[in-house]
C-alpha atoms as a PDB file:
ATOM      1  CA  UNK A   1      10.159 -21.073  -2.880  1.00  0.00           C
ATOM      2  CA  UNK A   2       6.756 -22.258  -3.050  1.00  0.00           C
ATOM      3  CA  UNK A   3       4.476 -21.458   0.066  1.00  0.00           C
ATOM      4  CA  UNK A   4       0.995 -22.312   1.165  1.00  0.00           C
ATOM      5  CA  UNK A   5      -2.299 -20.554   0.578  1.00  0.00           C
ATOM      6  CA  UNK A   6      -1.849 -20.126   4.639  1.00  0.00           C
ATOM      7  CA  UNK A   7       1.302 -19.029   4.262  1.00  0.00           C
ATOM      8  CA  UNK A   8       0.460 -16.029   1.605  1.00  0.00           C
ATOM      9  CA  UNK A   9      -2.707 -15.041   3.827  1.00  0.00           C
ATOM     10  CA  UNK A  10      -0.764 -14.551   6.977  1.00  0.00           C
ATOM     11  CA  UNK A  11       1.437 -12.724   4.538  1.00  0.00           C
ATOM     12  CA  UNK A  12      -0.825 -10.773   3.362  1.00  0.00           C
ATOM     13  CA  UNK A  13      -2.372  -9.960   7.259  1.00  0.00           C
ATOM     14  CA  UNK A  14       0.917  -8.526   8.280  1.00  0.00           C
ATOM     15  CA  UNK A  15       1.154  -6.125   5.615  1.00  0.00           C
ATOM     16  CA  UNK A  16      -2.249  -4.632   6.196  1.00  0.00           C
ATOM     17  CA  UNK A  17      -1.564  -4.705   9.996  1.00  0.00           C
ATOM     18  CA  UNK A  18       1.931  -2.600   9.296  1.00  0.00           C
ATOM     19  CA  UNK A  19      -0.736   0.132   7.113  1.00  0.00           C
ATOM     20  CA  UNK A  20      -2.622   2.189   9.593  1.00  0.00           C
ATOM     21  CA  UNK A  21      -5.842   2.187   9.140  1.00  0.00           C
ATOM     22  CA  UNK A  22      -6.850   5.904   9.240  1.00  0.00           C
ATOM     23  CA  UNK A  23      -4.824   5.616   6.070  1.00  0.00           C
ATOM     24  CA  UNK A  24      -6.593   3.093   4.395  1.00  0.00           C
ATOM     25  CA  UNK A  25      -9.715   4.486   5.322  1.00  0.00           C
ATOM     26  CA  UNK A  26      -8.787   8.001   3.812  1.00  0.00           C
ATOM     27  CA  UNK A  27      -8.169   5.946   0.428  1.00  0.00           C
ATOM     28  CA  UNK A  28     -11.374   4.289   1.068  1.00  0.00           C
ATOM     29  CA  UNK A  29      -9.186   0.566   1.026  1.00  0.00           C
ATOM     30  CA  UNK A  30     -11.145  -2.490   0.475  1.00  0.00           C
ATOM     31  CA  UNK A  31     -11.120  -5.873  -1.634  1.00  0.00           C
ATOM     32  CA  UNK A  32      -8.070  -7.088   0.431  1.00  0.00           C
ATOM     33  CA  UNK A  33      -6.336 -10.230  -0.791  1.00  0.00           C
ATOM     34  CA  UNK A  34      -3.216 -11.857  -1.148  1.00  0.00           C
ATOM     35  CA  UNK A  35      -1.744 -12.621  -4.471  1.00  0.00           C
ATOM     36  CA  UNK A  36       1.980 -13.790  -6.317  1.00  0.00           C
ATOM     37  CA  UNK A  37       3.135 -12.282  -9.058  1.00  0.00           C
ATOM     38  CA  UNK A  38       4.718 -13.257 -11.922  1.00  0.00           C
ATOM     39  CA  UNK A  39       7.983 -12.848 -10.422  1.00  0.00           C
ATOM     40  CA  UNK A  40       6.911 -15.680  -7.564  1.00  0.00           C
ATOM     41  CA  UNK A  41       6.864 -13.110  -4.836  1.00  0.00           C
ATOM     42  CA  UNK A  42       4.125 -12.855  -2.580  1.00  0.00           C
ATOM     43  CA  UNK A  43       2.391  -9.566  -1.476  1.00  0.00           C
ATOM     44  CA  UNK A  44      -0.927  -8.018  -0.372  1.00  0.00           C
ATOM     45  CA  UNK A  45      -3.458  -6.258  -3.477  1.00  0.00           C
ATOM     46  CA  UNK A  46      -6.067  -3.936  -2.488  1.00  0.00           C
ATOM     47  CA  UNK A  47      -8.245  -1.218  -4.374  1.00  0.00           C
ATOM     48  CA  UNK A  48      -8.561   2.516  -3.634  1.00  0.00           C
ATOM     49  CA  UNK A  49     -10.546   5.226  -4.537  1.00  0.00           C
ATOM     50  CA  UNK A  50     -11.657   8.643  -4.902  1.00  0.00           C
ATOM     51  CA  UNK A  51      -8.509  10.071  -3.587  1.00  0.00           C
ATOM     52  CA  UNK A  52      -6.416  13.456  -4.812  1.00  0.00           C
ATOM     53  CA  UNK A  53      -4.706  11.758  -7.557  1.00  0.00           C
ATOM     54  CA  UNK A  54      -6.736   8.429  -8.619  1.00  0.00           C
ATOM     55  CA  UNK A  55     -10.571   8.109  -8.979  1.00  0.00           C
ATOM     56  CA  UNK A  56      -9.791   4.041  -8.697  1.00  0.00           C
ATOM     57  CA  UNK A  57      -6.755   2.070  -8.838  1.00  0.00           C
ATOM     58  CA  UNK A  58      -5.199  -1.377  -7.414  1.00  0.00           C
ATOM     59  CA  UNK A  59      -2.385  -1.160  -4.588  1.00  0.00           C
ATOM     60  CA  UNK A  60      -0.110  -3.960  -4.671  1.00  0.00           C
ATOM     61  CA  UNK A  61       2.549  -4.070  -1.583  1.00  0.00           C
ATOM     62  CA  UNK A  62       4.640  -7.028  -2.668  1.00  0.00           C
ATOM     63  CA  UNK A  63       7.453  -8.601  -0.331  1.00  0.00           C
ATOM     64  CA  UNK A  64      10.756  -8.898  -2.421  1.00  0.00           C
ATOM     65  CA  UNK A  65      13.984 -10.904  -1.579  1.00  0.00           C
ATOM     66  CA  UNK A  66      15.714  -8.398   0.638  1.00  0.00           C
ATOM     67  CA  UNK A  67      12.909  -8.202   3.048  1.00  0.00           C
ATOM     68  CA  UNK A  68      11.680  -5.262   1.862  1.00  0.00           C
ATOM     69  CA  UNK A  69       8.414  -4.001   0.317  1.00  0.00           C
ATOM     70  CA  UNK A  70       8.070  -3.180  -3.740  1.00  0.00           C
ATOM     71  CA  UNK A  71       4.659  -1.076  -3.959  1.00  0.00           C
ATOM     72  CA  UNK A  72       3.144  -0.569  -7.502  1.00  0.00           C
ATOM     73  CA  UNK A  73      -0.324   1.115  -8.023  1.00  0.00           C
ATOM     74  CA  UNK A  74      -2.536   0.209 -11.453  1.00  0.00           C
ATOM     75  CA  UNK A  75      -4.679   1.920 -12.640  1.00  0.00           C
ATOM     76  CA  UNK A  76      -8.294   1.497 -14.271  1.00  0.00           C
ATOM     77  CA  UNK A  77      -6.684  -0.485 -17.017  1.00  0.00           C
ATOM     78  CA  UNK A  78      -4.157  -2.688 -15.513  1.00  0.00           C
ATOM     79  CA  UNK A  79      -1.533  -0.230 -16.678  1.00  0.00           C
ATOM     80  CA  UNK A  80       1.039   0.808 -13.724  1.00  0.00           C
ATOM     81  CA  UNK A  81       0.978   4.330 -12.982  1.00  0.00           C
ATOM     82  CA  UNK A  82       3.219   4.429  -9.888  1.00  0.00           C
ATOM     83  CA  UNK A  83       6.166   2.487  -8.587  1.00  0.00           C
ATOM     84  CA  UNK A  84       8.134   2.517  -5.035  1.00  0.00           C
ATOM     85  CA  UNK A  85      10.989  -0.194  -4.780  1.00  0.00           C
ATOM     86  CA  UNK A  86      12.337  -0.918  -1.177  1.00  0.00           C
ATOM     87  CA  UNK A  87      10.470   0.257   1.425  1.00  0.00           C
ATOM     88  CA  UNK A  88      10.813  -0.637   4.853  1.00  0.00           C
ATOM     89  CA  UNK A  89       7.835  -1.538   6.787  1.00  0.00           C
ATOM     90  CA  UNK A  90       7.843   1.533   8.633  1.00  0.00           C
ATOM     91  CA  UNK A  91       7.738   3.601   6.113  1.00  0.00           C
ATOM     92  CA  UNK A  92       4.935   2.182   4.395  1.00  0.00           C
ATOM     93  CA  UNK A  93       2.156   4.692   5.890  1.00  0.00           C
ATOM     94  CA  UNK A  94       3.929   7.744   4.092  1.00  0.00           C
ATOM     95  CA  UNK A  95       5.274   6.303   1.159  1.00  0.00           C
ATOM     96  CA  UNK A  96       1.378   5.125   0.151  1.00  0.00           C
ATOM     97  CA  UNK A  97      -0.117   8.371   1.112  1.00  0.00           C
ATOM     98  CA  UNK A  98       2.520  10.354  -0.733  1.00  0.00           C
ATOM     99  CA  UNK A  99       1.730   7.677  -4.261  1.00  0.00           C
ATOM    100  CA  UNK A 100      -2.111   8.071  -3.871  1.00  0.00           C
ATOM    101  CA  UNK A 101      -2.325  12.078  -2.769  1.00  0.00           C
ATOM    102  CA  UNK A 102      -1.094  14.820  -4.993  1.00  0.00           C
ATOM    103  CA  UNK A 103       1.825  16.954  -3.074  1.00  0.00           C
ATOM    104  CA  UNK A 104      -0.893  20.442  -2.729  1.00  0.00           C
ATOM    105  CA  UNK A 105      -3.196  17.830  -0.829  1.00  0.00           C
ATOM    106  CA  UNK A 106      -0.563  16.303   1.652  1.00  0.00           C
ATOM    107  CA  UNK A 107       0.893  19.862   2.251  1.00  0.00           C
ATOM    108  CA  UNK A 108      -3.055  21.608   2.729  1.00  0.00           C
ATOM    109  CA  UNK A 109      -3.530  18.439   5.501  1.00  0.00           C
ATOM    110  CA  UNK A 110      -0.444  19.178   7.101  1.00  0.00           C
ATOM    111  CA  UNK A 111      -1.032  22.687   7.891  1.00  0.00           C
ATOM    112  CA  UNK A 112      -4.811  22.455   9.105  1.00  0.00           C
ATOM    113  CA  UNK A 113      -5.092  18.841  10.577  1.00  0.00           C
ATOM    114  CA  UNK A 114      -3.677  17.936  14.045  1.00  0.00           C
ATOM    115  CA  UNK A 115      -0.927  15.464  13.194  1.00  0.00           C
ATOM    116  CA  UNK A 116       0.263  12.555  15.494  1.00  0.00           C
ATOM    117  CA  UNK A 117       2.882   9.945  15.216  1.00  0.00           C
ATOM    118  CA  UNK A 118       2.148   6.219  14.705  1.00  0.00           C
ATOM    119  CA  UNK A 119       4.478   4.554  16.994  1.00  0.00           C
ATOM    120  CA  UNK A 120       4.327   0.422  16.477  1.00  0.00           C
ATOM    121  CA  UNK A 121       4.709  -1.712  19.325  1.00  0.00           C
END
């Protein structure tokens, strides 16, 4: 099903508003847009760098026919490096920190930074 370029930006706006933005901002996020892949499914694309695991690569949340999010991470090349298939919208702030972060990293943030829990109205 075809949609309009409306359509995919207001896509593309709720994704990023389900992200919080500490994380994006820890990943140094920008170059938001919304795309459609060759598949016809419509998603969000951003780039990211300089964190634990990739100096720069392209995040692509995509919205797939059960409702649920497909995330895939490129890197330099175009070449995809990382792949997480169905994930719900709530779990979208771990799952990306866990793909971009290397596991010593997460676990060395856990134990000396304050945590809190993102709770979405």
């Amino acid at each position: 099903m075809k949609i309009t370029n409306n359509e995919m930006l207001d896509l593309a706006k709720t994704i990023k508003s389900q992200i919080h933005p500490t994380i994006l901002m820890c990943s140094a996020s920008r170059n938001f847009g919304a795309f459609e892949n060759e598949k016809g499914l419509y998603g969000l694309q951003f780039n990211i760098s300089n964190t634990s695991k990739y100096k720069y690569a392209t995040v692509r949340i995509i919205l797939n026919g059960c409702d649920l999010y497909d995330i895939e991470i490129k890197n330099v090349r175009g070449r995809i490096v990382d792949t997480k298939k169905d994930i719900y919208n709530d779990q979208l702030n771990e799952v990306l920190e866990s793909m971009w972060e290397k596991k010593e990293t997460l676990k060395r943030w856990d134990n000396q930074i304050p945590t809190f829990k993102i709770n979405h109205v």
